[in-house]
N, C-alpha and C. Protein backbone atom coordinates (compact mmCIF):
# COMPACT_ATOMS: atom_id res chain seq x y z
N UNK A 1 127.37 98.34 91.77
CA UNK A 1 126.32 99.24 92.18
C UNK A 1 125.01 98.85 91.51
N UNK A 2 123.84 98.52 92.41
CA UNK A 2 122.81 98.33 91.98
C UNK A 2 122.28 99.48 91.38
N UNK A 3 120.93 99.74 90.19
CA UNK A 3 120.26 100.77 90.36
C UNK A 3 118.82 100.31 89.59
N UNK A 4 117.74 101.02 89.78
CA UNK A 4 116.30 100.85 89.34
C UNK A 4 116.05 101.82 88.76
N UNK A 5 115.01 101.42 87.25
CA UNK A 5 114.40 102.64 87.05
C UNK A 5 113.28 102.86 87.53
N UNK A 6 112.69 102.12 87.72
CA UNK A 6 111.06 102.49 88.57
C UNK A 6 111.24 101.18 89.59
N UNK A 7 109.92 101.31 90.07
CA UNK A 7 109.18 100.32 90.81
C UNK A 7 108.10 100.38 91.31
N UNK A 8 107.22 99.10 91.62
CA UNK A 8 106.00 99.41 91.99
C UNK A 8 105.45 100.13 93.04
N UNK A 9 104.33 101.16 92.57
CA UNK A 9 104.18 102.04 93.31
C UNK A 9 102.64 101.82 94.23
N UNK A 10 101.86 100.50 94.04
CA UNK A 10 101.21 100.34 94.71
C UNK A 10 100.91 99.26 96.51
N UNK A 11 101.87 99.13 96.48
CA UNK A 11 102.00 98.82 97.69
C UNK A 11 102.45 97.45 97.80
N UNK A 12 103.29 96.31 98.93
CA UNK A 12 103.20 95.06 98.73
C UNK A 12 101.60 94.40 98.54
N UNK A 13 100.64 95.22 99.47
CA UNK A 13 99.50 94.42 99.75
C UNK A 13 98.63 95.36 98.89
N UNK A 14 98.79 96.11 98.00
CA UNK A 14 98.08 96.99 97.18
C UNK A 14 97.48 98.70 97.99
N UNK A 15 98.27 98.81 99.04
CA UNK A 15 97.70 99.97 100.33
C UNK A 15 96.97 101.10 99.15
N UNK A 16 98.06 101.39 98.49
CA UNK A 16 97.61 102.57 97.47
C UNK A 16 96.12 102.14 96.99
N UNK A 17 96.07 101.18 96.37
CA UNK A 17 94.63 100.59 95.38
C UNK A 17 93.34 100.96 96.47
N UNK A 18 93.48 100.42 97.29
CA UNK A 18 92.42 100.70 98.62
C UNK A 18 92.24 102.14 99.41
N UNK A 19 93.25 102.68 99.15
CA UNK A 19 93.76 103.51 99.66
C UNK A 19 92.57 104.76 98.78
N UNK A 20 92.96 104.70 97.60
CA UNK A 20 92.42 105.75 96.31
C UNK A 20 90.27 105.11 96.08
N UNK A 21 90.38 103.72 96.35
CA UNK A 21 89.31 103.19 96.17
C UNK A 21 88.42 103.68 97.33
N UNK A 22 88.99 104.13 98.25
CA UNK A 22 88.14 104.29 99.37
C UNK A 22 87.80 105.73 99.74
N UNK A 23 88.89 106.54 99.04
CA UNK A 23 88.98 108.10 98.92
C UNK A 23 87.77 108.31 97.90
N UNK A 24 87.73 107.71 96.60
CA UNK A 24 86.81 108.10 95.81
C UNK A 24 85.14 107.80 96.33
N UNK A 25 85.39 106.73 96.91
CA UNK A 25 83.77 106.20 97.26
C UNK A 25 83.10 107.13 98.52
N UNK A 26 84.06 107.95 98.64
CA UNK A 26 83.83 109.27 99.78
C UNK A 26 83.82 108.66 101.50
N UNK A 27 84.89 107.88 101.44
CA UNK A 27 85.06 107.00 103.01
C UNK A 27 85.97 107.48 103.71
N UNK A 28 87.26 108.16 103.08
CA UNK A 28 88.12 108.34 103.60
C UNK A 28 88.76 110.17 103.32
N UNK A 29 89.59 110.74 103.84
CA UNK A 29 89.48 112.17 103.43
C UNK A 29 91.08 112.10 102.22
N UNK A 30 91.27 113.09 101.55
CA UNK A 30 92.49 113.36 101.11
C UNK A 30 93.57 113.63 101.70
N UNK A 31 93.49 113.56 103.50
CA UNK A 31 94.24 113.40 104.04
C UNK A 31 95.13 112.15 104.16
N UNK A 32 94.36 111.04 104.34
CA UNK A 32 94.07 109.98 104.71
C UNK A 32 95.06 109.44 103.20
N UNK A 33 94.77 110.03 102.39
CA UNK A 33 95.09 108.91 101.10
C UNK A 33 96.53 109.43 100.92
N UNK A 34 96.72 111.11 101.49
CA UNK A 34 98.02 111.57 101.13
C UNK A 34 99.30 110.74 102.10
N UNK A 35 98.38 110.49 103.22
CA UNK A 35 99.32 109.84 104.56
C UNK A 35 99.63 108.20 103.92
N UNK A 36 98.59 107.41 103.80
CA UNK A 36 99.16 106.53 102.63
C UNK A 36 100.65 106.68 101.64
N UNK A 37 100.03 107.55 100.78
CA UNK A 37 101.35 107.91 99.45
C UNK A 37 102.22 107.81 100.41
N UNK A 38 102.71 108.71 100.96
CA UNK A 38 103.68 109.07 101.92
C UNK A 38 104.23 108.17 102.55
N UNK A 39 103.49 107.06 103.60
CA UNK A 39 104.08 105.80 104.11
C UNK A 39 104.63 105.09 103.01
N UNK A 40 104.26 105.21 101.63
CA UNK A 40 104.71 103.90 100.99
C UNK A 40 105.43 104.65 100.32
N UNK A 41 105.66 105.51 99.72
CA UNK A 41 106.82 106.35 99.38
C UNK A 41 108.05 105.67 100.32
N UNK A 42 108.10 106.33 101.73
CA UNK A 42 109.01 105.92 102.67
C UNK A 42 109.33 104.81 102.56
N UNK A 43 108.60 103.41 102.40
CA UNK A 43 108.59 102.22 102.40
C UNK A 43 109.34 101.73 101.36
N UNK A 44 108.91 102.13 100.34
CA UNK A 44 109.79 102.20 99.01
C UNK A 44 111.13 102.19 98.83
N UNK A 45 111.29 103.48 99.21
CA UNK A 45 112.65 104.06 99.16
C UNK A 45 113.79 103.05 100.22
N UNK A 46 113.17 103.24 101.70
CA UNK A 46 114.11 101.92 101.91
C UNK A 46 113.63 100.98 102.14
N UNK A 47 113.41 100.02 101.52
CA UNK A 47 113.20 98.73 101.15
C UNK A 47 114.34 98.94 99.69
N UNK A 48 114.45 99.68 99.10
CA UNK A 48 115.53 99.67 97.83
C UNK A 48 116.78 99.85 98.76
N UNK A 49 117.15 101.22 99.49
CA UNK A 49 118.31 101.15 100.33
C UNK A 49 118.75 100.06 101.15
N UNK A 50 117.77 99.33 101.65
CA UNK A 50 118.42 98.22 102.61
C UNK A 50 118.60 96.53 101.32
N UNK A 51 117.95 96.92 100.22
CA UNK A 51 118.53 96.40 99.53
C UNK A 51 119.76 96.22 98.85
N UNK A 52 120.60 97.35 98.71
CA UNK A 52 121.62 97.69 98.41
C UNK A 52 121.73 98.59 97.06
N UNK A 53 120.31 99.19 96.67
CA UNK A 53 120.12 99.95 95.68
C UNK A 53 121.04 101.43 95.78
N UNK A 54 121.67 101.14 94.75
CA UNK A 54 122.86 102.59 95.06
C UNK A 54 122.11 104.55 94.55
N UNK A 55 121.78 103.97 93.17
CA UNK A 55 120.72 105.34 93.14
C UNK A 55 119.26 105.42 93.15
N UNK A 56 119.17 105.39 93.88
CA UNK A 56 117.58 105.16 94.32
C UNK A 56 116.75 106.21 93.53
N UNK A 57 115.56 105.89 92.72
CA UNK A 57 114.83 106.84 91.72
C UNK A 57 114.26 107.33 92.37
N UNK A 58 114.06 109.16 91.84
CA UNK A 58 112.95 109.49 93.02
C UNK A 58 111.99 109.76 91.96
N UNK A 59 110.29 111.04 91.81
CA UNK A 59 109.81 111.17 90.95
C UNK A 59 109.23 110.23 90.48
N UNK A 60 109.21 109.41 91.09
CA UNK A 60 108.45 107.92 90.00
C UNK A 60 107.04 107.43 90.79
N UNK A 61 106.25 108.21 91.76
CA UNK A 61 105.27 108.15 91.81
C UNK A 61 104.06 108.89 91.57
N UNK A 62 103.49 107.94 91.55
CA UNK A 62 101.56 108.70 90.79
C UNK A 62 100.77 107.99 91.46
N UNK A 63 99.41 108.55 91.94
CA UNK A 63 98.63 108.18 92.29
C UNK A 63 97.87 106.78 91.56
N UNK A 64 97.61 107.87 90.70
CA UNK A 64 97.04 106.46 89.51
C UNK A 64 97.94 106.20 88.06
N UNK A 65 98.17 107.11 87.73
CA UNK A 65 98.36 107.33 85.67
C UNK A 65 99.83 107.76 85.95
N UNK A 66 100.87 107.11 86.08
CA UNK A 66 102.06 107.73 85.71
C UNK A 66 102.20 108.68 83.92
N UNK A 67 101.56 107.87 83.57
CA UNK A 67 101.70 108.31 82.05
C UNK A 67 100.73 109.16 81.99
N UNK A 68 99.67 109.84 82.27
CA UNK A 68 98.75 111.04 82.38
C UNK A 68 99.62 111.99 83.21
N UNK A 69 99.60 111.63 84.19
CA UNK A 69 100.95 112.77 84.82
C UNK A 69 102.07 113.29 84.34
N UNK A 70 102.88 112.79 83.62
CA UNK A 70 103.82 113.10 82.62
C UNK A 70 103.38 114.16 81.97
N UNK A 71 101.89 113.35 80.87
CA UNK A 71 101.85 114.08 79.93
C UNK A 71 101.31 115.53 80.44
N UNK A 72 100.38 115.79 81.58
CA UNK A 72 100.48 117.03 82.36
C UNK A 72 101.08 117.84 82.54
N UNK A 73 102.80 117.07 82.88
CA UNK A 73 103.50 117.45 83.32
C UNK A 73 104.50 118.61 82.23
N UNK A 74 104.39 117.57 81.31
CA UNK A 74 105.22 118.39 80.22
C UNK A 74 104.07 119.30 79.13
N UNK A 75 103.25 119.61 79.78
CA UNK A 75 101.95 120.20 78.87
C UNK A 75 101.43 119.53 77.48
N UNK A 76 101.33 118.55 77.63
CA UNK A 76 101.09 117.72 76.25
C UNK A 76 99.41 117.36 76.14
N UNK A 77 98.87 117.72 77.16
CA UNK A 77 97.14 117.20 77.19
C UNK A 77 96.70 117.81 76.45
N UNK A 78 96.38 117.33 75.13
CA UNK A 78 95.55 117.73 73.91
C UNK A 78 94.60 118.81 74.60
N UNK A 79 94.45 120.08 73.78
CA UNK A 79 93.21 120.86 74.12
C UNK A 79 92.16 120.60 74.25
N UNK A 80 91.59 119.39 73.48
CA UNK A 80 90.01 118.88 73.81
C UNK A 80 89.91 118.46 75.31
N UNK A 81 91.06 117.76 75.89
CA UNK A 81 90.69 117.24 77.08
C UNK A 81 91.34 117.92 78.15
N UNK A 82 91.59 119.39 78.15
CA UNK A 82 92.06 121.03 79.20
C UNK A 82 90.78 121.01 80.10
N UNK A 83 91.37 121.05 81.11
CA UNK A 83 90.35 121.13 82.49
C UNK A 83 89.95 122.76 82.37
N UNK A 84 89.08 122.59 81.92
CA UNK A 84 88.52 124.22 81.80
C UNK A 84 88.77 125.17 83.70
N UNK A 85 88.74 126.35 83.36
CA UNK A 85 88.98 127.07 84.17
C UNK A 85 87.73 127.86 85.05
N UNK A 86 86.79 127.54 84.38
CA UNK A 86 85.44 128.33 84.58
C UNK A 86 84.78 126.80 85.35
């Protein structure tokens, strides 16, 4: 049984990189970039299944910062840098 812990999450041809580069420069909508994630998510996943990957990881994508997301995730973002609420 094969298995992975991650893998790359930006695309064979980098879709994501262009994808986020073109969202920020105000070209494209957050629609647009979510429909991206999403295709390559899909893409991902089987391209590992038709590989013969037996547990396929899920959770292992981020836009940009896997490791900023985490630390989000598990509330670890130092108070100096808390996205204020106001």
């Amino acid at each position: 049984m094969a298995h992975l812990v991650g893998y790359p999450r930006m695309g064979p041809k980098r879709e994501l990189k262009f994808s986020l580069e073109s969202f920020w420069d105000g070209k494209s909508t957050a629609e647009d970039l979510k429909k991206v994630a999403k295709d390559l998510r899909a893409f991902i996943w089987n391209q590992q299944k038709d590989a013969g990957v037996f547990w396929i990881p899920s959770n292992t994508f981020s836009y940009y910062d896997h490791v900023l997301d985490t630390t989000a995730m598990v509330g670890a973002v130092p108070g100096r840098f808390a996205i204020s609420e106001n």
